[in-house]
PDB file of N, CA and C in Angstrom:
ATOM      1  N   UNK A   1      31.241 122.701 111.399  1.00  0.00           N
ATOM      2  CA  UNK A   1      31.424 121.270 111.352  1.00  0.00           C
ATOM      3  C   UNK A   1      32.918 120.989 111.158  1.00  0.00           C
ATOM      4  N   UNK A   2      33.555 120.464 111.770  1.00  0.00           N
ATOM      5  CA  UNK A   2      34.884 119.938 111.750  1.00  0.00           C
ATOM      6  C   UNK A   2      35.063 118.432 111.446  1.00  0.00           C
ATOM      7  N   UNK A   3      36.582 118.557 109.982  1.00  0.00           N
ATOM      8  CA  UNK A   3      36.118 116.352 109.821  1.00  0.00           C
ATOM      9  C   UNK A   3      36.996 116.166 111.044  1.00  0.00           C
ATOM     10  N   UNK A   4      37.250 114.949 110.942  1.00  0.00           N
ATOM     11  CA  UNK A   4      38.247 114.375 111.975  1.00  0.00           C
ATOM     12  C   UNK A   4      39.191 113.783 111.691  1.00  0.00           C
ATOM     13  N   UNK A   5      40.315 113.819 111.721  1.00  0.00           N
ATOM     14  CA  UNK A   5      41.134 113.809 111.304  1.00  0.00           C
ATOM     15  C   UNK A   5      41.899 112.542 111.509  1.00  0.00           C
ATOM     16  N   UNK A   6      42.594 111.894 110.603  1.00  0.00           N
ATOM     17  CA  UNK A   6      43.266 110.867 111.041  1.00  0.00           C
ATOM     18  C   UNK A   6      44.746 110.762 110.482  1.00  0.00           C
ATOM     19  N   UNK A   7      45.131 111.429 111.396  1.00  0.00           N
ATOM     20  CA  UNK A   7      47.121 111.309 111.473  1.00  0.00           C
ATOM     21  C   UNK A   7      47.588 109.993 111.193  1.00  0.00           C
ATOM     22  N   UNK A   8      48.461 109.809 110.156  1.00  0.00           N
ATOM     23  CA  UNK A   8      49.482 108.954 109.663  1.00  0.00           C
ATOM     24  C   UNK A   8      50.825 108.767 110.466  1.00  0.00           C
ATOM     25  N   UNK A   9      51.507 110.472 111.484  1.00  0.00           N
ATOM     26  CA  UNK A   9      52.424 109.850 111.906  1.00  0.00           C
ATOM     27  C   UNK A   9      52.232 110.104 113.077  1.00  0.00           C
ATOM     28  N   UNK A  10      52.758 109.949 114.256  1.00  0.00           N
ATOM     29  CA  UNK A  10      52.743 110.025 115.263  1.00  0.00           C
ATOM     30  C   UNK A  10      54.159 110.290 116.254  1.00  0.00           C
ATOM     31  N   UNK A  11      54.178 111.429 117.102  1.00  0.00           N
ATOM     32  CA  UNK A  11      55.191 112.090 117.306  1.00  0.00           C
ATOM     33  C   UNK A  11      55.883 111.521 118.348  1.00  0.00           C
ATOM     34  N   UNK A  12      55.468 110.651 119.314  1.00  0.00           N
ATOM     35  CA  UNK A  12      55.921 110.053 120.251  1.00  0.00           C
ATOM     36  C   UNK A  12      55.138 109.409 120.669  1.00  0.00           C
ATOM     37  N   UNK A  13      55.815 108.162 121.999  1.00  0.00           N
ATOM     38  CA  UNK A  13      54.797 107.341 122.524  1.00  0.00           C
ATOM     39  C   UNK A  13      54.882 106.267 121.463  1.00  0.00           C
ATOM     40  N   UNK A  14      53.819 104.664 121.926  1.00  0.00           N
ATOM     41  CA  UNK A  14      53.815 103.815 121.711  1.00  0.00           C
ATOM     42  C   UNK A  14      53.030 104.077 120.467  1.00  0.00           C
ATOM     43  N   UNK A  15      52.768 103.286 119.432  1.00  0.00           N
ATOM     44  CA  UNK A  15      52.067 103.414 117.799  1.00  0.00           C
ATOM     45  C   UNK A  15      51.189 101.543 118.542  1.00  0.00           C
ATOM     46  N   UNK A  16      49.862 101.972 117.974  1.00  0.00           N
ATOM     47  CA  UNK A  16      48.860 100.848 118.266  1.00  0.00           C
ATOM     48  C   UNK A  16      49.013 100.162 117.364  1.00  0.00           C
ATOM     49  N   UNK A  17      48.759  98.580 118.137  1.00  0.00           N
ATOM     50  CA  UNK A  17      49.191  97.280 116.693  1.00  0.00           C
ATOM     51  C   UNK A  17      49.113  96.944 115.646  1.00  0.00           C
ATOM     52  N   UNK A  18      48.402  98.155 115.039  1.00  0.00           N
ATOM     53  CA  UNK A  18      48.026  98.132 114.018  1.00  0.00           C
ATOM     54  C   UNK A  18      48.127  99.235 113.016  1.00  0.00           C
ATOM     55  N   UNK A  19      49.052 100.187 113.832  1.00  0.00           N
ATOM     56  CA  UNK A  19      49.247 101.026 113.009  1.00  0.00           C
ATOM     57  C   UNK A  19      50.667 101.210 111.808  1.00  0.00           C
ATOM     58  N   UNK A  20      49.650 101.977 110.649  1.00  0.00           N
ATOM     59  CA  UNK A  20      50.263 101.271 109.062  1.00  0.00           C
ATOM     60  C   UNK A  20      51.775 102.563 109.131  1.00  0.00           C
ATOM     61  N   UNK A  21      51.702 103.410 110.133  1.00  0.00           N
ATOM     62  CA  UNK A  21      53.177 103.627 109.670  1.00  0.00           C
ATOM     63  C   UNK A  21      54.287 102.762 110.601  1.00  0.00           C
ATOM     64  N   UNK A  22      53.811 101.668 111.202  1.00  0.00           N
ATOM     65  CA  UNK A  22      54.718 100.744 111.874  1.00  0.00           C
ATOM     66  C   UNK A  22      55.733  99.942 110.986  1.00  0.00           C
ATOM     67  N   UNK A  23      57.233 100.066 110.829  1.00  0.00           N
ATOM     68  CA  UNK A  23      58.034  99.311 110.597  1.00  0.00           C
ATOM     69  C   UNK A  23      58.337  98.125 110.635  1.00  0.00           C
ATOM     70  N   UNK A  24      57.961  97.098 110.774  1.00  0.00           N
ATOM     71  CA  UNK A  24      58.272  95.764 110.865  1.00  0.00           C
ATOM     72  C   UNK A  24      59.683  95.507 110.950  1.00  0.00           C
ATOM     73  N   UNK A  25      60.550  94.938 111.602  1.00  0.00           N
ATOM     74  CA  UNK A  25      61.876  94.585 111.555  1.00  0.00           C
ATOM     75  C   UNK A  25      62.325  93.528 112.385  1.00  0.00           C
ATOM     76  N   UNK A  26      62.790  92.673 112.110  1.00  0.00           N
ATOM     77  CA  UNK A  26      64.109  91.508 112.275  1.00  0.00           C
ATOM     78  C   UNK A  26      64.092  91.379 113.933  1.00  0.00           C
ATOM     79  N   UNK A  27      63.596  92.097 114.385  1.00  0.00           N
ATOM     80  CA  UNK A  27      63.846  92.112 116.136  1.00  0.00           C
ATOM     81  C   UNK A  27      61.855  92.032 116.046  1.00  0.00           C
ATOM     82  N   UNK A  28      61.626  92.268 115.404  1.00  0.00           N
ATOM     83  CA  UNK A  28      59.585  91.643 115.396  1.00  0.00           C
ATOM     84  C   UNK A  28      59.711  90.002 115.494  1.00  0.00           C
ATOM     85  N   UNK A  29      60.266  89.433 114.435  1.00  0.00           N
ATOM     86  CA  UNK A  29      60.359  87.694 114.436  1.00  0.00           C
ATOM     87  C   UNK A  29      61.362  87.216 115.286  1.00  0.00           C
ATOM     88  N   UNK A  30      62.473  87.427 115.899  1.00  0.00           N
ATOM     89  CA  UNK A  30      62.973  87.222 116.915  1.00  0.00           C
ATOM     90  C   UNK A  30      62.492  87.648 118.151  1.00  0.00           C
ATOM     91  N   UNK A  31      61.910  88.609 118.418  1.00  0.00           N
ATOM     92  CA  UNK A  31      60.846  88.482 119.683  1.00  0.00           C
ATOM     93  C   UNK A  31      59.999  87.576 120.517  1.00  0.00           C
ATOM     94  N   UNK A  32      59.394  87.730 119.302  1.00  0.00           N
ATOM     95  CA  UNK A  32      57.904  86.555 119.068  1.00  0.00           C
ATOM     96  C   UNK A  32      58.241  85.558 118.665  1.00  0.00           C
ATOM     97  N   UNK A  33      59.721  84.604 118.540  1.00  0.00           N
ATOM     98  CA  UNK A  33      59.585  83.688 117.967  1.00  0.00           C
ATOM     99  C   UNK A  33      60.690  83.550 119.301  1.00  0.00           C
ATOM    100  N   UNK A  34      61.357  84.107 120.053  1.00  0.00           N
ATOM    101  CA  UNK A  34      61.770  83.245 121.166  1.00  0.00           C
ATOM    102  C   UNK A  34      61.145  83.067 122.035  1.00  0.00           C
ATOM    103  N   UNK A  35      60.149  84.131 122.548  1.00  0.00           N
ATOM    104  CA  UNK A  35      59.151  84.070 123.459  1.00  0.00           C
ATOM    105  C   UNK A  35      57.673  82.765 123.087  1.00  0.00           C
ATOM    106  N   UNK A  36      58.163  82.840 121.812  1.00  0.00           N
ATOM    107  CA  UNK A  36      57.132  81.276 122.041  1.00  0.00           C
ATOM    108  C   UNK A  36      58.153  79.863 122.707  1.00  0.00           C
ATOM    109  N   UNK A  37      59.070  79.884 122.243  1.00  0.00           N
ATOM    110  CA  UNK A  37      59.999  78.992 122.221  1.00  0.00           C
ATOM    111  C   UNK A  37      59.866  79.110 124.028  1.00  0.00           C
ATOM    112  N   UNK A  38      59.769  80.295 124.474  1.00  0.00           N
ATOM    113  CA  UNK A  38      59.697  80.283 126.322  1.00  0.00           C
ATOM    114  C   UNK A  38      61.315  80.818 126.381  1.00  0.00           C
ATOM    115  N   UNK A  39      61.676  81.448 125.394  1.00  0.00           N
ATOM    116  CA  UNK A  39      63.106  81.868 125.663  1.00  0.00           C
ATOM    117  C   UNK A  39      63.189  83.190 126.413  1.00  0.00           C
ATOM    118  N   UNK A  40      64.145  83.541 127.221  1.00  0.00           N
ATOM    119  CA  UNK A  40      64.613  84.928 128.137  1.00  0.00           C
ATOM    120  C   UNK A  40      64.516  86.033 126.790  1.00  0.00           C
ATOM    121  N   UNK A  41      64.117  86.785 126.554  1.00  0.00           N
ATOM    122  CA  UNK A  41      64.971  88.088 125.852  1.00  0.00           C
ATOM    123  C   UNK A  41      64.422  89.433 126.338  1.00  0.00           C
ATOM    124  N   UNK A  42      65.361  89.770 126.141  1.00  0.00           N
ATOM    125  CA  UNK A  42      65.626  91.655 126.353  1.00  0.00           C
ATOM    126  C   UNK A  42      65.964  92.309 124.973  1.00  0.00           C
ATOM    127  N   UNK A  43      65.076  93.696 124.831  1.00  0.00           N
ATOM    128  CA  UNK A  43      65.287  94.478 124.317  1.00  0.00           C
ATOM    129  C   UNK A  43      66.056  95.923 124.559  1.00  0.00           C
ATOM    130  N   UNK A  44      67.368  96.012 124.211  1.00  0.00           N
ATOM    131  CA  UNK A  44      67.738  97.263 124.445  1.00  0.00           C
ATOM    132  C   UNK A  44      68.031  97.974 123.389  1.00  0.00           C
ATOM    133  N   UNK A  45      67.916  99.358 123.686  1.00  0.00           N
ATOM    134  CA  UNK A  45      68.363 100.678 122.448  1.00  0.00           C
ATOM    135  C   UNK A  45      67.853 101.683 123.152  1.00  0.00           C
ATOM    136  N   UNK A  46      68.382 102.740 122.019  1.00  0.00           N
ATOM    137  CA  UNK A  46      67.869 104.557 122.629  1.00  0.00           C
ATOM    138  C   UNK A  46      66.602 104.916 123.044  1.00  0.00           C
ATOM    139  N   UNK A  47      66.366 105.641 123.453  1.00  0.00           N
ATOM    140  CA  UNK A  47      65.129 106.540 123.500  1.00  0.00           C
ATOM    141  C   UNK A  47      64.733 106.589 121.888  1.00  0.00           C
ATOM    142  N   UNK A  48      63.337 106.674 122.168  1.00  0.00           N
ATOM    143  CA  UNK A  48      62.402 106.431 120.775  1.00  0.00           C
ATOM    144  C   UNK A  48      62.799 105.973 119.485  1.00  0.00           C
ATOM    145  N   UNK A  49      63.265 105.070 119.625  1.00  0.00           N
ATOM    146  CA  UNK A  49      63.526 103.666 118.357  1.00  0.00           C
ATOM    147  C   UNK A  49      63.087 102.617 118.409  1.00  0.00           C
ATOM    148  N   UNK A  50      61.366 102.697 119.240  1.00  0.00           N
ATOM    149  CA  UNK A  50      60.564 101.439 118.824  1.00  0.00           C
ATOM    150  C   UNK A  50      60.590 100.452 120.156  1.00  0.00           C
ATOM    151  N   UNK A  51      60.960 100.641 120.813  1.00  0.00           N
ATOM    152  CA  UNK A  51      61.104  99.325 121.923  1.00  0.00           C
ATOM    153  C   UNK A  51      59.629  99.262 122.608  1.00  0.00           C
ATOM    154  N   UNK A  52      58.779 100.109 122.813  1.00  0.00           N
ATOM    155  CA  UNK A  52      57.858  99.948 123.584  1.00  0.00           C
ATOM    156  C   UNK A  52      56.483  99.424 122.360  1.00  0.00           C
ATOM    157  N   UNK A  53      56.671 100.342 121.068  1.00  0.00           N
ATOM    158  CA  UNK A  53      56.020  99.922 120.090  1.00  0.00           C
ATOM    159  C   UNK A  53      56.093  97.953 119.244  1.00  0.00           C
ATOM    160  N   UNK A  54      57.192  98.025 119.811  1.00  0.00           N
ATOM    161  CA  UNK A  54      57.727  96.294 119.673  1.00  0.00           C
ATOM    162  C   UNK A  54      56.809  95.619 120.432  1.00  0.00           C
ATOM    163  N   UNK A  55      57.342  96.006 121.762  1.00  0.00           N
ATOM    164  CA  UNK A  55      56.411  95.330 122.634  1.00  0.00           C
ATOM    165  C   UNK A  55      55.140  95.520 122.708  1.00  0.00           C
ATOM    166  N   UNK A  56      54.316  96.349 121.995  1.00  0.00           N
ATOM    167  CA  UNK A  56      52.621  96.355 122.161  1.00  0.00           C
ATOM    168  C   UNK A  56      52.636  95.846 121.053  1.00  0.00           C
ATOM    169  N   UNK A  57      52.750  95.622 120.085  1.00  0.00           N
ATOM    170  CA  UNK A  57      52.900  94.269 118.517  1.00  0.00           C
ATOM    171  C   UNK A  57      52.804  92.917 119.379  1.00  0.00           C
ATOM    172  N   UNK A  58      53.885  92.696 119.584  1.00  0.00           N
ATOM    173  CA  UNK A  58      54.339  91.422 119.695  1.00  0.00           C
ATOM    174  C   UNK A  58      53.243  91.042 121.148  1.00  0.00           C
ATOM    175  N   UNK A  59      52.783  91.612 122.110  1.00  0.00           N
ATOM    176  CA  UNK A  59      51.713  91.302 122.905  1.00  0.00           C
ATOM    177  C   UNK A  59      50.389  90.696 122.525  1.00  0.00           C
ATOM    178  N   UNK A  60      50.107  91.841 121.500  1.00  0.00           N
ATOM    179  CA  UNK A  60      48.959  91.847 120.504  1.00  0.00           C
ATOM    180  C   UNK A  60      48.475  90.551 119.799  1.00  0.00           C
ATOM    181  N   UNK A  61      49.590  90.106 119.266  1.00  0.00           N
ATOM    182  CA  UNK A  61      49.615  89.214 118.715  1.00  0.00           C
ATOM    183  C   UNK A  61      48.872  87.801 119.002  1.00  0.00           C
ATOM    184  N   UNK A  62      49.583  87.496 120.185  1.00  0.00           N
ATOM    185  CA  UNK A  62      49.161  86.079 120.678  1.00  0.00           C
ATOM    186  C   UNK A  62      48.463  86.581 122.412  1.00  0.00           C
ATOM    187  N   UNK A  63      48.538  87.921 122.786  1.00  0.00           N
ATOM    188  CA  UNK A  63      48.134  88.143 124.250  1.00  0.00           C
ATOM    189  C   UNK A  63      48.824  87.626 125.396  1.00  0.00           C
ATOM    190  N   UNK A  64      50.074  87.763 124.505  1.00  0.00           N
ATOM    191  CA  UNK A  64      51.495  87.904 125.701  1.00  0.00           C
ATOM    192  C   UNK A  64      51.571  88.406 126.734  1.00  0.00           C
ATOM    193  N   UNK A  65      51.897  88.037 127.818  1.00  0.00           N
ATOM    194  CA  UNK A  65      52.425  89.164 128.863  1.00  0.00           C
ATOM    195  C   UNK A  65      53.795  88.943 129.098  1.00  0.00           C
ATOM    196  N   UNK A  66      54.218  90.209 129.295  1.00  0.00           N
ATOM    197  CA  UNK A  66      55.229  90.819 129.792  1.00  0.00           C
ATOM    198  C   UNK A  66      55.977  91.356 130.961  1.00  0.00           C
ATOM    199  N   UNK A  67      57.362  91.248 131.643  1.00  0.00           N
ATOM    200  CA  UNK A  67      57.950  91.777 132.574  1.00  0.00           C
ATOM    201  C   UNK A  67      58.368  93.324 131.687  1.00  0.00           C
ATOM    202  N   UNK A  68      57.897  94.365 132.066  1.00  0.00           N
ATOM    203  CA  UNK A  68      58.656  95.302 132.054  1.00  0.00           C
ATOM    204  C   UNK A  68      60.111  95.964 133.034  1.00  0.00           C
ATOM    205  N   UNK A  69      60.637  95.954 132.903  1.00  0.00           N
ATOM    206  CA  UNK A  69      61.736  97.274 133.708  1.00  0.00           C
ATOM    207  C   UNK A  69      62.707  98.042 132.204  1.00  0.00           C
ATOM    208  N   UNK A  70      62.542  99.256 133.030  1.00  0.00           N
ATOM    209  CA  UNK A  70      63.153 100.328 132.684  1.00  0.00           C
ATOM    210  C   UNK A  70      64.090 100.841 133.143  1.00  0.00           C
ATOM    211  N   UNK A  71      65.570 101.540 132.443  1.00  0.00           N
ATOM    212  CA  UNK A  71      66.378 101.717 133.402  1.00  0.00           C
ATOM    213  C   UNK A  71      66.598 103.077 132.989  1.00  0.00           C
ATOM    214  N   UNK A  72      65.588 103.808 133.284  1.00  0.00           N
ATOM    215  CA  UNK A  72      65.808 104.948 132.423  1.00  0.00           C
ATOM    216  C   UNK A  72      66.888 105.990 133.006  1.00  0.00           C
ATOM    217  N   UNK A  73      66.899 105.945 134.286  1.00  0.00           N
ATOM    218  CA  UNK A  73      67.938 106.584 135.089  1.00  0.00           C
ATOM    219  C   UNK A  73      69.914 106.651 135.247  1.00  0.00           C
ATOM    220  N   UNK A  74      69.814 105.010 134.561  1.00  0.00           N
ATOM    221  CA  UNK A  74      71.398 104.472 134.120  1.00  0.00           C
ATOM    222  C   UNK A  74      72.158 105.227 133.321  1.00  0.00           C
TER     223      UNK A  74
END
């Protein structure tokens, strides 16, 4: 019999909206609070510092949609 296990952190990839080792930060309420407003914004930064995990939050939330592009090649 094996339990099942439920991991706290997660090594890569997006973290689901609800997950409790998610950071909350200052670019969460400016997101979601220009995009109600109907404002333009972009998120930029490095490789794995949250940008895609931002964006499945802040979707979640109210059932946002989104333009993605990636410039991962630049």
């Amino acid at each position: 019999m094996f339990a099942k296990l439920n991991p706290t952190y997660q090594p890569g990839g997006s973290l689901p909206p609800e997950a409790p080792t998610y950071v909350v930060r200052q670019a969460d309420t400016e997101l979601y609070e220009g995009l109600l407003g109907l404002d333009y914004r972009y998120v930029l930064n490095a490789r794995q510092m949250g940008k895609s995990s931002l964006r499945v939050r802040t979707m979640h939330k109210e059932l946002l949609k989104f333009s993605l592009i990636q410039f991962n090649s630049v």
